[in-house]
C-alpha atoms as a PDB file:
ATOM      1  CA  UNK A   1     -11.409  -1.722 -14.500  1.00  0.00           C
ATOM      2  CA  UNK A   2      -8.341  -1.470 -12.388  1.00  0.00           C
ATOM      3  CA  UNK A   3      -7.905   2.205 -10.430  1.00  0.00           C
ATOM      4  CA  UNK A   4      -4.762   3.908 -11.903  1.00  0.00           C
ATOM      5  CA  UNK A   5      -1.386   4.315  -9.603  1.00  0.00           C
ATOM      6  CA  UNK A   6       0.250   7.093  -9.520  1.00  0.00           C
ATOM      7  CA  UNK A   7       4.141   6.670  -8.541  1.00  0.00           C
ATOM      8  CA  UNK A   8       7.797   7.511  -9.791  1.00  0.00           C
ATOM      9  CA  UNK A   9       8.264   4.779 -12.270  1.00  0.00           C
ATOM     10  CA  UNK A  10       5.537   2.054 -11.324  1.00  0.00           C
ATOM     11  CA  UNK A  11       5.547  -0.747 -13.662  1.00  0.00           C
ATOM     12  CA  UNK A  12       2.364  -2.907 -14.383  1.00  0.00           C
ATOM     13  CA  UNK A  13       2.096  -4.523 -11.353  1.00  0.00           C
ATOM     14  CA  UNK A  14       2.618  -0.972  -9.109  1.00  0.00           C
ATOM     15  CA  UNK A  15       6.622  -1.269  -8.277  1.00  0.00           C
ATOM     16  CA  UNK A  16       8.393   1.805  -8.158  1.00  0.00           C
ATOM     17  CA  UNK A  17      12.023   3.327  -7.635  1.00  0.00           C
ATOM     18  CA  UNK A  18      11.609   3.101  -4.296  1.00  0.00           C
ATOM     19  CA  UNK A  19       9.960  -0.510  -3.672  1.00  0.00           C
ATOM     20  CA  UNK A  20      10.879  -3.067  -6.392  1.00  0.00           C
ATOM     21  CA  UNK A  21      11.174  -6.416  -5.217  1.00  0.00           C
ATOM     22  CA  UNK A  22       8.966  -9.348  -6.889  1.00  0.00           C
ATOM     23  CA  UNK A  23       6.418  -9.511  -3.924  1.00  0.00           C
ATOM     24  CA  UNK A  24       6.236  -5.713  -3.591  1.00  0.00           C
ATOM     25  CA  UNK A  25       2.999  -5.699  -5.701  1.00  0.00           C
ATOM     26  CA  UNK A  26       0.384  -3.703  -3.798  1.00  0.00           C
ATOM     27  CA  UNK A  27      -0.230   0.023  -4.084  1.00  0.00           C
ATOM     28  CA  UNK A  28      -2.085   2.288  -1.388  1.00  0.00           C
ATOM     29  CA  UNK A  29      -4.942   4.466  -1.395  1.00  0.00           C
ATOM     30  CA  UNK A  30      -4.317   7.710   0.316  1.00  0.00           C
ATOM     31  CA  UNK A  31      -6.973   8.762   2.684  1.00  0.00           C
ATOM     32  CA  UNK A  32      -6.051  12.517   2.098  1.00  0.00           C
ATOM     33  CA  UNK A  33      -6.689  12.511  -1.686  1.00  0.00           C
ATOM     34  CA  UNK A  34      -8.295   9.065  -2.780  1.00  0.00           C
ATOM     35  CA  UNK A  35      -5.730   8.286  -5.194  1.00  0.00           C
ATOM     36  CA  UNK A  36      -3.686   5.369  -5.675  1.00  0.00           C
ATOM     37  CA  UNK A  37      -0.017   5.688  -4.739  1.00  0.00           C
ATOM     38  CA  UNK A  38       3.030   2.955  -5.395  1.00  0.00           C
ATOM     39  CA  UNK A  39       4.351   3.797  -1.934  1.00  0.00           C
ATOM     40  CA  UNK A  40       4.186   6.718   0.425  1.00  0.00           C
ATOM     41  CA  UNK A  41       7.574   7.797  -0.693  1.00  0.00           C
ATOM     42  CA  UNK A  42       5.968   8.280  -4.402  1.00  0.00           C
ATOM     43  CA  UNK A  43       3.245  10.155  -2.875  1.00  0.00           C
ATOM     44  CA  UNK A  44       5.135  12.333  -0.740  1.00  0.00           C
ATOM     45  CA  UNK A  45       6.972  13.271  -3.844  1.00  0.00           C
ATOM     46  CA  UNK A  46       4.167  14.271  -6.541  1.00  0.00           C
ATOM     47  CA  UNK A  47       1.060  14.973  -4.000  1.00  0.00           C
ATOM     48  CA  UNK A  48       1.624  18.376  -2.864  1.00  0.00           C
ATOM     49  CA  UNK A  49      -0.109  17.530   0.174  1.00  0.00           C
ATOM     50  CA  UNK A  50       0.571  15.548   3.562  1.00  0.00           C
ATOM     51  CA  UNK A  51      -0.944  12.132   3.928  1.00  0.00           C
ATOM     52  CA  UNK A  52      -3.654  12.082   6.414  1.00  0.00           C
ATOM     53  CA  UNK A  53      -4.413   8.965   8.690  1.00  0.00           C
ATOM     54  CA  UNK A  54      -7.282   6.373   7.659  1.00  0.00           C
ATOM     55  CA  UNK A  55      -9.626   6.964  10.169  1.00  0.00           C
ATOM     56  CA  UNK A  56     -10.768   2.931  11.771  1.00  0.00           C
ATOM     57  CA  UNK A  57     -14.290   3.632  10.860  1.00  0.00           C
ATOM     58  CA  UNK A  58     -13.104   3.236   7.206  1.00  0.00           C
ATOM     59  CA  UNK A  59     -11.305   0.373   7.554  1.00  0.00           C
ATOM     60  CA  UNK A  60     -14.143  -1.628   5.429  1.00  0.00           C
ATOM     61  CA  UNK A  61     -13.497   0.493   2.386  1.00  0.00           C
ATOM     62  CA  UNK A  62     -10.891  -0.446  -0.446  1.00  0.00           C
ATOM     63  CA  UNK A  63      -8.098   0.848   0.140  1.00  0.00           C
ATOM     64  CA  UNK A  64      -5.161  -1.354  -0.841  1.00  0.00           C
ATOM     65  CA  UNK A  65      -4.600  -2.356  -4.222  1.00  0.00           C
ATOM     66  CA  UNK A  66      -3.245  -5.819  -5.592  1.00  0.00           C
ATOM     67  CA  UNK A  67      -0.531  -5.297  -8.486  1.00  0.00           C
ATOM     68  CA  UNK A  68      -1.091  -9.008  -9.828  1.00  0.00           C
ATOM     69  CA  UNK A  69      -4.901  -8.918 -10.667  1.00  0.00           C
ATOM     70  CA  UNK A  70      -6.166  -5.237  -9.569  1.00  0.00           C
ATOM     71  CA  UNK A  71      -8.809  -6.564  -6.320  1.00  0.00           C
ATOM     72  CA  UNK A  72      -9.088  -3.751  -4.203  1.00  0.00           C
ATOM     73  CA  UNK A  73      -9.218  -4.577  -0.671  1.00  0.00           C
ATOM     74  CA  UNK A  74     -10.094  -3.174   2.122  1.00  0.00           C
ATOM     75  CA  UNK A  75      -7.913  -2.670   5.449  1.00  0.00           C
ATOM     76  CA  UNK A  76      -9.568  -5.414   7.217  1.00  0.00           C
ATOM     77  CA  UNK A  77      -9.087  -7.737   4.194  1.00  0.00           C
ATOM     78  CA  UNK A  78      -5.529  -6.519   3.858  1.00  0.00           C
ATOM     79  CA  UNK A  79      -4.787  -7.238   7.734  1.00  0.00           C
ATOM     80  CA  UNK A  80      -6.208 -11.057   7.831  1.00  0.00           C
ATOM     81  CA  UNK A  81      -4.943 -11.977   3.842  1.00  0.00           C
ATOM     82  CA  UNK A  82      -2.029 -13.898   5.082  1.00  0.00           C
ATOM     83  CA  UNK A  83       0.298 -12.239   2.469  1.00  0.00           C
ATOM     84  CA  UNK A  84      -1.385 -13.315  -0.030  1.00  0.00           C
ATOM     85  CA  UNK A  85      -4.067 -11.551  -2.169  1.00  0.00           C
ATOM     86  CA  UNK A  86      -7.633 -13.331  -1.720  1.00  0.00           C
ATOM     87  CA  UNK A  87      -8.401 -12.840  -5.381  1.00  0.00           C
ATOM     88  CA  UNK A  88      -5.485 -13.963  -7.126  1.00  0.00           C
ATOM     89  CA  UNK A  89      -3.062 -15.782  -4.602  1.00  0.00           C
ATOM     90  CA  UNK A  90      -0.029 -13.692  -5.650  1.00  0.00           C
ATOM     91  CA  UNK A  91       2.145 -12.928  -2.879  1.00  0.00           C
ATOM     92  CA  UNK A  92       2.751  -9.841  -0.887  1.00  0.00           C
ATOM     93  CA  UNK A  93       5.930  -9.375   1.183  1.00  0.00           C
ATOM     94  CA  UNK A  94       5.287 -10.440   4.950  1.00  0.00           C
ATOM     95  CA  UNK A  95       7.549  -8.303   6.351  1.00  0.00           C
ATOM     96  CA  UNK A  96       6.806  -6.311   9.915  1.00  0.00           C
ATOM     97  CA  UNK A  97       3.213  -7.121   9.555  1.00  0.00           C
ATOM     98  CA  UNK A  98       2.926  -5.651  13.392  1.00  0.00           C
ATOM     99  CA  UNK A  99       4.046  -2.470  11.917  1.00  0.00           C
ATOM    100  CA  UNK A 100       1.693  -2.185   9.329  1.00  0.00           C
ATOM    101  CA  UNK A 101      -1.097  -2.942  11.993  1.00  0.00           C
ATOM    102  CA  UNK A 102      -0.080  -0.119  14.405  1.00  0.00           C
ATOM    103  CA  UNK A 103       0.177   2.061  10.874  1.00  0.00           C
ATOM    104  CA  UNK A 104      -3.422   1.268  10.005  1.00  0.00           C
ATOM    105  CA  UNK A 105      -4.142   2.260  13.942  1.00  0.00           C
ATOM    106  CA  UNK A 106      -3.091   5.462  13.442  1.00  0.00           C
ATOM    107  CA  UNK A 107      -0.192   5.791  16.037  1.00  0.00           C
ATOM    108  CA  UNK A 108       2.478   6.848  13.587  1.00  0.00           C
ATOM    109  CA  UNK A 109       0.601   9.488  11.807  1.00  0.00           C
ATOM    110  CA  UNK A 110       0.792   7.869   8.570  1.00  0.00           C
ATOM    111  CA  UNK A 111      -2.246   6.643   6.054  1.00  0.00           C
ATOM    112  CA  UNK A 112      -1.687   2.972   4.600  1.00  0.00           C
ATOM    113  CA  UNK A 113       1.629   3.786   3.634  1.00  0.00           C
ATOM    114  CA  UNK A 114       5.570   3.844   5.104  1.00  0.00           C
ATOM    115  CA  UNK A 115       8.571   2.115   4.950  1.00  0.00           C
ATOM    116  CA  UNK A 116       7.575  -0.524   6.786  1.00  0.00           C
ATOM    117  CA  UNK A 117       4.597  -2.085   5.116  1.00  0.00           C
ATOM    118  CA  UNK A 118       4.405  -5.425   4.729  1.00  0.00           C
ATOM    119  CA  UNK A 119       3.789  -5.426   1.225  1.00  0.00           C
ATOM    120  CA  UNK A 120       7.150  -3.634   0.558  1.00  0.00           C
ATOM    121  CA  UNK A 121      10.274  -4.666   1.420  1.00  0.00           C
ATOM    122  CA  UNK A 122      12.384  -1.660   0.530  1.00  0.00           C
ATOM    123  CA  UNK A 123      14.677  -2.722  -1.809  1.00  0.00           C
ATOM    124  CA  UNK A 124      16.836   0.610  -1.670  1.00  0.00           C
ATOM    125  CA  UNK A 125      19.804   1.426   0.638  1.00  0.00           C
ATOM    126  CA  UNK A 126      17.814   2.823   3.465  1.00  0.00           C
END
């Protein structure tokens, strides 16, 4: 059964307002609450909390969900998937992949979730 996302307007495949293009289909698991988020914008909104860094030891657990067919995978999957989900072979955007690495690394302060993943290309005016 696929997790539920939480998110300000997700559709089925976990878009929301603020990420909507057709290969933004992944959503992220926040290390601070365990919950399933569109985008880090959509948790900032409706958590009531801060989002806390995913500590590298836990880079083996799920943590990023695929919109197309629901796989969960884990950082390390997420980091060597090519864009593309393993399961399913829909495609996630490929944008600033080095961004999202240093994210996952900790160095921003941010869980699996900014602006700047590659699975999101912001489709907003920011």
């Amino acid at each position: 059964m696929r997790p539920p996302v939480q998110g300000l307007d997700p559709d089925a495949e976990t878009r929301c307002v603020h990420w909507h293009s057709p290969l933004d289909i992944i959503a992220l698991k926040m290390w601070c609450c365990g919950t399933y988020y569109a985008c880090r914008d959509c948790h900032d909104a409706l958590a009531g909390h801060p989002a806390k860094v995913v500590p590298k030891a836990q880079f083996g657990q799920p943590a990023v969900l695929c919109g197309a067919c629901g796989t969960e995978l884990s950082v390390h999957a997420y980091l060597a998937c090519d864009s593309r989900c393993p399961a399913c072979g829909a495609g996630f955007n490929p944008r600033l992949p080095q961004a999202q690495a240093s994210l996952f690394r900790g160095r921003l302060g941010c869980v699996l979730a900014t602006m700047t993943w590659p699975g999101r290309s912001q489709a907003s005016t920011r």
